[in-house]
Structures are given as C-alpha cells and as structure tokens.
PDB file of N, CA and C in Angstrom:
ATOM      1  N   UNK A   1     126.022  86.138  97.782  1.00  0.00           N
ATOM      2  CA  UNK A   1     124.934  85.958  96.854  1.00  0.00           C
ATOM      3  C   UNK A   1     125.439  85.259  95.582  1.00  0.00           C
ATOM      4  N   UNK A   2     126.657  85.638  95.062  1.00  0.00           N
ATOM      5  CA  UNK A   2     127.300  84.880  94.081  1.00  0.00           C
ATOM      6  C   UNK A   2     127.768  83.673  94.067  1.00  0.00           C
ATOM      7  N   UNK A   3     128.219  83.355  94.973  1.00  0.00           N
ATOM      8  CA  UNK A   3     128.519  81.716  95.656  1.00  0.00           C
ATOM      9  C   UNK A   3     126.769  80.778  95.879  1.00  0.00           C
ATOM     10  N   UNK A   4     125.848  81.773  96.119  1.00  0.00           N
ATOM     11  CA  UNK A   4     124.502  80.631  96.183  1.00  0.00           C
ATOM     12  C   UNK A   4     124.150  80.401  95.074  1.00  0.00           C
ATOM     13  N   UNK A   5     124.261  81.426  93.942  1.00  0.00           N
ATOM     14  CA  UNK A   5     123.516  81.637  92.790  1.00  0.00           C
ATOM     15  C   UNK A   5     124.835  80.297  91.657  1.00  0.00           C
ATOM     16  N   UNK A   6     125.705  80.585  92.134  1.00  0.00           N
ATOM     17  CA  UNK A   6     126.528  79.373  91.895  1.00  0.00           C
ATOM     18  C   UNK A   6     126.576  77.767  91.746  1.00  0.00           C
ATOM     19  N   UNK A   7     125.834  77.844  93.014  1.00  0.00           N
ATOM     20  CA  UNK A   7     125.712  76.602  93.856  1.00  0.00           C
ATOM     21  C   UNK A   7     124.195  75.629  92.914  1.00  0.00           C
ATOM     22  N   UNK A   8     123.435  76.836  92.814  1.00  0.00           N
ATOM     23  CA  UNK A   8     121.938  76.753  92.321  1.00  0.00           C
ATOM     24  C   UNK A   8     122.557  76.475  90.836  1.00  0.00           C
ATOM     25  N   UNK A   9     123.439  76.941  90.158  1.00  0.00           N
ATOM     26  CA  UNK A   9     123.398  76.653  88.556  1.00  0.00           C
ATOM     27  C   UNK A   9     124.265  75.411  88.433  1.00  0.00           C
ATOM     28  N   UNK A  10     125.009  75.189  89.390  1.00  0.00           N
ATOM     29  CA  UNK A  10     125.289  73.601  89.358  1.00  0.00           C
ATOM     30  C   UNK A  10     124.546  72.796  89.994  1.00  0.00           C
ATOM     31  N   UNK A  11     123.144  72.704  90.589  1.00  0.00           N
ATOM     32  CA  UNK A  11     122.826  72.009  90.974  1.00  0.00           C
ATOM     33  C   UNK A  11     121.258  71.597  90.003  1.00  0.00           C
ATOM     34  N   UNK A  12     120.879  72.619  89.249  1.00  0.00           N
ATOM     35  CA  UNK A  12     119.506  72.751  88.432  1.00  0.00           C
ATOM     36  C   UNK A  12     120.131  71.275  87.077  1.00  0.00           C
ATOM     37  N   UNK A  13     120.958  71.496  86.683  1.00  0.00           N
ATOM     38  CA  UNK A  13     121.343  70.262  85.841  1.00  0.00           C
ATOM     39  C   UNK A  13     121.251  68.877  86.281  1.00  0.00           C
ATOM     40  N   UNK A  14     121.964  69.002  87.207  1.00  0.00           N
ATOM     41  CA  UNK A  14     121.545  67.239  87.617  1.00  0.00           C
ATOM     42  C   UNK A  14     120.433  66.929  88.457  1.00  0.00           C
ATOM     43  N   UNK A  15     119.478  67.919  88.842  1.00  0.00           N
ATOM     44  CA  UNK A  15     118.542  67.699  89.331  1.00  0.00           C
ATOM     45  C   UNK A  15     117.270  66.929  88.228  1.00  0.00           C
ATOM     46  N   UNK A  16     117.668  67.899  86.903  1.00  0.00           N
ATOM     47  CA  UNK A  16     116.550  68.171  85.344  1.00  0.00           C
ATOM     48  C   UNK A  16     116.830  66.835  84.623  1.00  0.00           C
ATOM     49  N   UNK A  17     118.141  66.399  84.807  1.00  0.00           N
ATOM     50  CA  UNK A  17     118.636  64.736  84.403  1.00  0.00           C
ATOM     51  C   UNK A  17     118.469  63.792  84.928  1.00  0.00           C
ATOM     52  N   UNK A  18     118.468  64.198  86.332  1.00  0.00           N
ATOM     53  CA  UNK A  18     117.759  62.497  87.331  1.00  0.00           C
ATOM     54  C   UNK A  18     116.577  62.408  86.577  1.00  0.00           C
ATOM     55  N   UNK A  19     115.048  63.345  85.977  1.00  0.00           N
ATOM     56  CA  UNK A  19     114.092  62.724  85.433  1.00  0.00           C
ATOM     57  C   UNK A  19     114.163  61.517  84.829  1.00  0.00           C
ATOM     58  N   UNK A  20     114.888  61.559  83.682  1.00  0.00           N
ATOM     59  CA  UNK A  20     114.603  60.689  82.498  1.00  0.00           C
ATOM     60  C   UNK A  20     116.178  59.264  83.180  1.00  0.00           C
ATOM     61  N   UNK A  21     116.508  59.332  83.837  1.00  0.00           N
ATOM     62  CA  UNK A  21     117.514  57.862  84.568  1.00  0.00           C
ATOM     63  C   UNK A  21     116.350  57.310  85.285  1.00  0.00           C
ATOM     64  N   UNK A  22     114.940  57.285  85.553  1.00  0.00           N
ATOM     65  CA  UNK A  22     114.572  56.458  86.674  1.00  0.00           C
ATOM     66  C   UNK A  22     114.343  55.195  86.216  1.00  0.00           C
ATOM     67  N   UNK A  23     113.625  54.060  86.601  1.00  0.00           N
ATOM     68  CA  UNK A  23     114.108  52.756  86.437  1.00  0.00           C
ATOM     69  C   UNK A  23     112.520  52.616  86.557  1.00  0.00           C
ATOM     70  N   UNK A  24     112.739  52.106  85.090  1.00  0.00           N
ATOM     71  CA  UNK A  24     111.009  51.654  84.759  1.00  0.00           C
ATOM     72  C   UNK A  24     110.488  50.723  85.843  1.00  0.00           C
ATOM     73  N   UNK A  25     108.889  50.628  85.786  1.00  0.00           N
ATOM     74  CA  UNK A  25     108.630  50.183  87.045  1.00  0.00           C
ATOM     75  C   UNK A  25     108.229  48.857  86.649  1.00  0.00           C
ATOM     76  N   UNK A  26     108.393  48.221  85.528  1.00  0.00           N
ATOM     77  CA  UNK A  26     108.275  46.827  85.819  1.00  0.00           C
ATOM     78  C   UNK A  26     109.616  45.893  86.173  1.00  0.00           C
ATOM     79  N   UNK A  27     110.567  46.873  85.721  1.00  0.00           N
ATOM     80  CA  UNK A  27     112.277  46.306  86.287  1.00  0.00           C
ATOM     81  C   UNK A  27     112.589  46.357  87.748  1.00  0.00           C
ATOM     82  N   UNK A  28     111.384  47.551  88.362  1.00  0.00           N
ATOM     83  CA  UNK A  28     111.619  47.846  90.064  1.00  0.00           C
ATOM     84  C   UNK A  28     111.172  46.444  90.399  1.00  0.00           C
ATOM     85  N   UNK A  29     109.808  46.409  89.897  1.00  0.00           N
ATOM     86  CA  UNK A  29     109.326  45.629  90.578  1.00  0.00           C
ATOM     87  C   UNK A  29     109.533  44.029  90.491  1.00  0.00           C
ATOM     88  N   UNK A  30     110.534  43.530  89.472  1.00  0.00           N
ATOM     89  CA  UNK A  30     111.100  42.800  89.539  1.00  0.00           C
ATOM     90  C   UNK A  30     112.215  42.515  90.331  1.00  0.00           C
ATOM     91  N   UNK A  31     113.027  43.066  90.250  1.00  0.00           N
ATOM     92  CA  UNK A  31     114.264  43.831  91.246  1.00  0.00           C
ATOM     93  C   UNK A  31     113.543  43.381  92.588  1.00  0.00           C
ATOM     94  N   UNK A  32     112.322  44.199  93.105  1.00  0.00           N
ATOM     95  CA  UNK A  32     112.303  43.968  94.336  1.00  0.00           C
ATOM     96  C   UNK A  32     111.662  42.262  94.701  1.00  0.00           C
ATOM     97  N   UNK A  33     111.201  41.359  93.714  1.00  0.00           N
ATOM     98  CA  UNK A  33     110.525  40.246  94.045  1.00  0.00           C
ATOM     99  C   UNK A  33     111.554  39.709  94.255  1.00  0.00           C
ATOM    100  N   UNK A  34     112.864  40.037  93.698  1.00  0.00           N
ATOM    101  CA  UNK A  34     113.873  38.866  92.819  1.00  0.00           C
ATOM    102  C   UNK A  34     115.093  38.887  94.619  1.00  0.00           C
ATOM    103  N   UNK A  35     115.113  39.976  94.973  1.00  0.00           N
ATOM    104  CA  UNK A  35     115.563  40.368  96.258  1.00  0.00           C
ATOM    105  C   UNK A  35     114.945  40.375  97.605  1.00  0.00           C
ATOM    106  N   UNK A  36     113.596  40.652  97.668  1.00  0.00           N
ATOM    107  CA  UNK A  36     113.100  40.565  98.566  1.00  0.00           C
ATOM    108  C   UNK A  36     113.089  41.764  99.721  1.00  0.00           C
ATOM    109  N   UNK A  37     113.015  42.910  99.107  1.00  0.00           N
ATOM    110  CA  UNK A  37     112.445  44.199  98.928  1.00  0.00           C
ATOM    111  C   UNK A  37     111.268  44.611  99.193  1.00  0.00           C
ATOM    112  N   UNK A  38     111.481  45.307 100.360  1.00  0.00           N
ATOM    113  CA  UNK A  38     110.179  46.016 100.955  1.00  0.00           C
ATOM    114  C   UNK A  38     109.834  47.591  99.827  1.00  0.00           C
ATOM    115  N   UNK A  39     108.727  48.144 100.013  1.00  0.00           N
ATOM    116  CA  UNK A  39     108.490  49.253  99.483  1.00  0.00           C
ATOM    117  C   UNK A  39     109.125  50.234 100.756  1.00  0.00           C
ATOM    118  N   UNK A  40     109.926  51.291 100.399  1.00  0.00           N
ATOM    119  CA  UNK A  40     110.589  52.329 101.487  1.00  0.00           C
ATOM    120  C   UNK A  40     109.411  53.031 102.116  1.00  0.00           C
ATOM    121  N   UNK A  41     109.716  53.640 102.960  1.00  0.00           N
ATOM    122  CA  UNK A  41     109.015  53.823 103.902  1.00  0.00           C
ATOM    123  C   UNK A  41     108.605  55.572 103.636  1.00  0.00           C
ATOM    124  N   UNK A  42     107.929  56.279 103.617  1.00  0.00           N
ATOM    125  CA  UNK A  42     107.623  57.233 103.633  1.00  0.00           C
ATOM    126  C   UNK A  42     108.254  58.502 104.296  1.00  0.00           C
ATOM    127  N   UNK A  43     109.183  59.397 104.546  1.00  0.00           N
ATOM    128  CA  UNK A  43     110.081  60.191 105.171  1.00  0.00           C
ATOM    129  C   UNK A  43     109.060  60.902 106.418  1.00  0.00           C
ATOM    130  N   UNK A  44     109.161  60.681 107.209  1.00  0.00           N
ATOM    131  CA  UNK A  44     108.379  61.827 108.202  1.00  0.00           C
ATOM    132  C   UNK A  44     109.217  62.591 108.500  1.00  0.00           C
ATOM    133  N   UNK A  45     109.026  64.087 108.217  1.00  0.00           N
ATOM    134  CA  UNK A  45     109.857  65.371 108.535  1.00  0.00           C
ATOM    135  C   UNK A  45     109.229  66.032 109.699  1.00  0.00           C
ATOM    136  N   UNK A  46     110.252  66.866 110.009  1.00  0.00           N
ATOM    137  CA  UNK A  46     110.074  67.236 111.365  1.00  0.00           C
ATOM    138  C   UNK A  46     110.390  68.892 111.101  1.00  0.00           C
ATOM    139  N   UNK A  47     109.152  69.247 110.975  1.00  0.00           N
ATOM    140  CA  UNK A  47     109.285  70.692 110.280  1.00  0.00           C
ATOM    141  C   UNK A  47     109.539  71.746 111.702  1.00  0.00           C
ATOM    142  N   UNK A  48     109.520  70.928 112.944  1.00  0.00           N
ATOM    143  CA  UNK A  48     109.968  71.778 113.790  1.00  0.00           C
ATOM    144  C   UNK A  48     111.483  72.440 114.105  1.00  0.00           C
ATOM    145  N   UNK A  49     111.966  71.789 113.396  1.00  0.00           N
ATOM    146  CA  UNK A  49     113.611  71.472 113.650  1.00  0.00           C
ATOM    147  C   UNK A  49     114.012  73.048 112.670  1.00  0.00           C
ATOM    148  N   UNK A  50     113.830  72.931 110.930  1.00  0.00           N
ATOM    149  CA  UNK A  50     113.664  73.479 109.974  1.00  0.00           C
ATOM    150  C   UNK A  50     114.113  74.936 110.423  1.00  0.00           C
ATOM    151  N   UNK A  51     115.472  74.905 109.942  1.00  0.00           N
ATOM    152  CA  UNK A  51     115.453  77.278 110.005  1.00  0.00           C
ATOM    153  C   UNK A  51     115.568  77.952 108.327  1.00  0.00           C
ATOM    154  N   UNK A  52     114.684  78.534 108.229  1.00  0.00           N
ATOM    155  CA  UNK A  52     114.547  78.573 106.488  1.00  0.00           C
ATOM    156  C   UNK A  52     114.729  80.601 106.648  1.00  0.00           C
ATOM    157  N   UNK A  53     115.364  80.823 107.766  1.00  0.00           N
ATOM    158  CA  UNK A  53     116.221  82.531 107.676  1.00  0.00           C
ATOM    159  C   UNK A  53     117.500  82.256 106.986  1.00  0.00           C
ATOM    160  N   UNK A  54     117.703  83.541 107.058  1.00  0.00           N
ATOM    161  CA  UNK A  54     118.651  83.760 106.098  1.00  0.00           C
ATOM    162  C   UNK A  54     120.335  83.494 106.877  1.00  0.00           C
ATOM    163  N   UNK A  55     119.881  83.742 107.932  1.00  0.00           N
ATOM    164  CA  UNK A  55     120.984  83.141 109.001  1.00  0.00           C
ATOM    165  C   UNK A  55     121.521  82.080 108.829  1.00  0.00           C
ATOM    166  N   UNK A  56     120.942  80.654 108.283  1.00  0.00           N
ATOM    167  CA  UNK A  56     121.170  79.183 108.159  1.00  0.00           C
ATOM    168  C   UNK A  56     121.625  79.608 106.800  1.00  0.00           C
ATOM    169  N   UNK A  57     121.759  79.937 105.801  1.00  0.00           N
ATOM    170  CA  UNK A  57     122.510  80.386 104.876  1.00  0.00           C
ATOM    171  C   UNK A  57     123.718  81.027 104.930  1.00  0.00           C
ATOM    172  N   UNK A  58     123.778  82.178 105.994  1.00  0.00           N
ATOM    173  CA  UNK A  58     124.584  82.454 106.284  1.00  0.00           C
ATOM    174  C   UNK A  58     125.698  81.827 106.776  1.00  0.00           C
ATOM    175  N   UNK A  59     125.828  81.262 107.641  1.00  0.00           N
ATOM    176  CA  UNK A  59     126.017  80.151 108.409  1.00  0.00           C
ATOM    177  C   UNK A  59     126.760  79.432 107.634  1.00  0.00           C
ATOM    178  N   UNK A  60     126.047  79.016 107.123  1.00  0.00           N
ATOM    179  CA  UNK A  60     126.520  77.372 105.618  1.00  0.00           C
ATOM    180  C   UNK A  60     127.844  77.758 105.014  1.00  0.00           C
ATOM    181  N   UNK A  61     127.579  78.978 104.356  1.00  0.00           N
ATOM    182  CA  UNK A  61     128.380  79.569 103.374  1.00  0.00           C
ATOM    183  C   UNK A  61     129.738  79.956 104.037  1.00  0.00           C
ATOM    184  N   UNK A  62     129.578  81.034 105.640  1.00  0.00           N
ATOM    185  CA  UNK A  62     131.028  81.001 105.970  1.00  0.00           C
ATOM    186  C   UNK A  62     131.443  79.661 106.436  1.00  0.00           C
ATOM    187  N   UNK A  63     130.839  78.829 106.717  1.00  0.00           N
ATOM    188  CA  UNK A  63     131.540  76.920 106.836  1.00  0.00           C
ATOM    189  C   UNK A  63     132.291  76.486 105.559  1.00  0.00           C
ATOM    190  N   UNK A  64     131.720  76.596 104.525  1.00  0.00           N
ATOM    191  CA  UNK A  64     132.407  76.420 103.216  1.00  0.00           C
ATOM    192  C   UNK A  64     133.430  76.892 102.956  1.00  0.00           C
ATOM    193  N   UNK A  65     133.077  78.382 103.016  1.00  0.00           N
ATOM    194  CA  UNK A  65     134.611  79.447 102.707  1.00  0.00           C
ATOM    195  C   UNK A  65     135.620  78.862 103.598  1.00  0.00           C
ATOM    196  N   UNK A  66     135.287  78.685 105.017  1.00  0.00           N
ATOM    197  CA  UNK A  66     136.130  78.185 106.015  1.00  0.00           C
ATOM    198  C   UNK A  66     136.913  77.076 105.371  1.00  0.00           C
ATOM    199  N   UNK A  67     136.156  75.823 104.677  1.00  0.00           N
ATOM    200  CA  UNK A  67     136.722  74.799 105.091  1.00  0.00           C
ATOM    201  C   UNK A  67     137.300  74.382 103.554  1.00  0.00           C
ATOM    202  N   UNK A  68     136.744  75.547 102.957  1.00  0.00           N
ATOM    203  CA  UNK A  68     137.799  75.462 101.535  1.00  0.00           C
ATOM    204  C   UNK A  68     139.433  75.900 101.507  1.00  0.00           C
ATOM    205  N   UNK A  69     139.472  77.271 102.612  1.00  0.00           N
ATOM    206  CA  UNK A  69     140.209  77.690 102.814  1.00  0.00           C
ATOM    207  C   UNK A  69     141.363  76.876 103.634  1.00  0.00           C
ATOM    208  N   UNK A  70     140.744  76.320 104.646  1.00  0.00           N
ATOM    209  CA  UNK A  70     141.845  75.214 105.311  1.00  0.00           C
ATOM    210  C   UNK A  70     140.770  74.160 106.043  1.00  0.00           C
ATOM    211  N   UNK A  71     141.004  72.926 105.000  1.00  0.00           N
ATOM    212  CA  UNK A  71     140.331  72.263 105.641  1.00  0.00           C
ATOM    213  C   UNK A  71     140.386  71.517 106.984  1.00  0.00           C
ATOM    214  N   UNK A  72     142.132  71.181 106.912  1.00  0.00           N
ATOM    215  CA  UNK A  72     142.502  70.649 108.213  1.00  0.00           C
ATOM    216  C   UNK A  72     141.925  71.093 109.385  1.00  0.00           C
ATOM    217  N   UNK A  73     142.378  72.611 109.595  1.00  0.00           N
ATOM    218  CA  UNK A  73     141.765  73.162 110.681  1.00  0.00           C
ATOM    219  C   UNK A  73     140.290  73.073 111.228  1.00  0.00           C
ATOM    220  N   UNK A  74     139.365  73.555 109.754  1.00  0.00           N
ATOM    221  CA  UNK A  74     137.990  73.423 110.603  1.00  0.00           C
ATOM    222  C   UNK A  74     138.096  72.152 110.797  1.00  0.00           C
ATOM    223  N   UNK A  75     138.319  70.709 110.206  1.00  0.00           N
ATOM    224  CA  UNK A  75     137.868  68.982 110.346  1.00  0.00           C
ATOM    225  C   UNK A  75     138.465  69.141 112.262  1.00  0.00           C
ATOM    226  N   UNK A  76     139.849  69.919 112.663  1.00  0.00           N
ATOM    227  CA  UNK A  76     140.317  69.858 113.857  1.00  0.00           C
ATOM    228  C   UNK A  76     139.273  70.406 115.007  1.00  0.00           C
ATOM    229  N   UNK A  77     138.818  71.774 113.875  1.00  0.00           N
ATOM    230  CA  UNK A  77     138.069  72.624 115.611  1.00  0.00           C
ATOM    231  C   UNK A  77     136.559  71.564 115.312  1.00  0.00           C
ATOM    232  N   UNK A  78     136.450  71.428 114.491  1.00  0.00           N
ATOM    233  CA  UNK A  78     134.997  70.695 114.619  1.00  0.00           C
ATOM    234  C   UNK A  78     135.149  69.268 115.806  1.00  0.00           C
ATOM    235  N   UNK A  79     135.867  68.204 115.143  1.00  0.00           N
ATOM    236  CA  UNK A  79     136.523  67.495 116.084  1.00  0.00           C
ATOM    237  C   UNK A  79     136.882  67.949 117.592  1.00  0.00           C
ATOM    238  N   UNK A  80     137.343  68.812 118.009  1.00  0.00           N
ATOM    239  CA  UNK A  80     137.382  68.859 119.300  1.00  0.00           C
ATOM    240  C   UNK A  80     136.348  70.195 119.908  1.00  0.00           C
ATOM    241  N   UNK A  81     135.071  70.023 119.026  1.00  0.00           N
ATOM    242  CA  UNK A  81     134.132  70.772 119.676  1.00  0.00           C
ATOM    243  C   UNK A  81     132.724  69.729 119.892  1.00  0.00           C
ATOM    244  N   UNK A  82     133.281  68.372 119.292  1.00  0.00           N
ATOM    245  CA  UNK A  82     132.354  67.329 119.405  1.00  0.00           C
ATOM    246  C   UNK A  82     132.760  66.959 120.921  1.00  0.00           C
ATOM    247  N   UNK A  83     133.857  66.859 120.883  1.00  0.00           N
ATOM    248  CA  UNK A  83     134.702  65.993 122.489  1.00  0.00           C
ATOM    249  C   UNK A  83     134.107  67.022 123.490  1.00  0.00           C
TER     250      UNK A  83
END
C-alpha cells in the first residue's frame, strides 16, 4: 500500500504540469499544415481485455520489487518464458 501511495505522489505532479506545457492551437495547427499532418486518430479501447482487481496490482508491484531487486534475472526468466 505504501509503494502505490508512492507511486501516486510522484505521479500527481507531472500529471498537474503537463496542463499549462500544451502547445497553443494556432502553432498546432501550423505545425501540422507546415508538415503535413493528419489529425490522430481517436484511441478505441478494448474494455474487454481491462482487469481493474486488485490482483493486477498485485501482480505489478511483486514485478517491480522483483526486478528492482535483480534485474538481470527477471529481463532472463522473462526472456526465456517468451521462447
């Protein structure tokens, strides 16, 4: 719980600062004439996929501990659990 609550107070800052960096929109839209720039495409999510238990947290966190702890190893077992 201390490692998420962690994770969350380094991540609320640069989330609250991307606001005010975005790129006025008459410079986008120059940018994109000047390049030849499509407008991006809209994300379609696939909310079937999605595990929002507490398990997929779980999960995450001993991967981290893991791979803080030795990274070599997990980059190895991961690697030869792809093969």
């Amino acid at each position: 719980m201390l490692s998420l609550m962690l994770v969350l107070a380094l991540i609320g800052p640069a989330v609250a600062g991307a606001e005010g960096m975005a790129v006025p929109a008459e410079t986008r839209e120059r940018l994109m004439e000047q390049y030849g720039l499509d407008a991006p495409p809209l994300p379609e999510w696939d909310w079937s996929s999605i595990d929002v238990g507490s398990s997929g947290i779980t999960g995450g966190m001993l991967f981290m501990y893991r791979l803080m702890l030795n990274p070599l190893g997990v980059m190895l077992q991961e690697l030869l659990y792809i093969l």
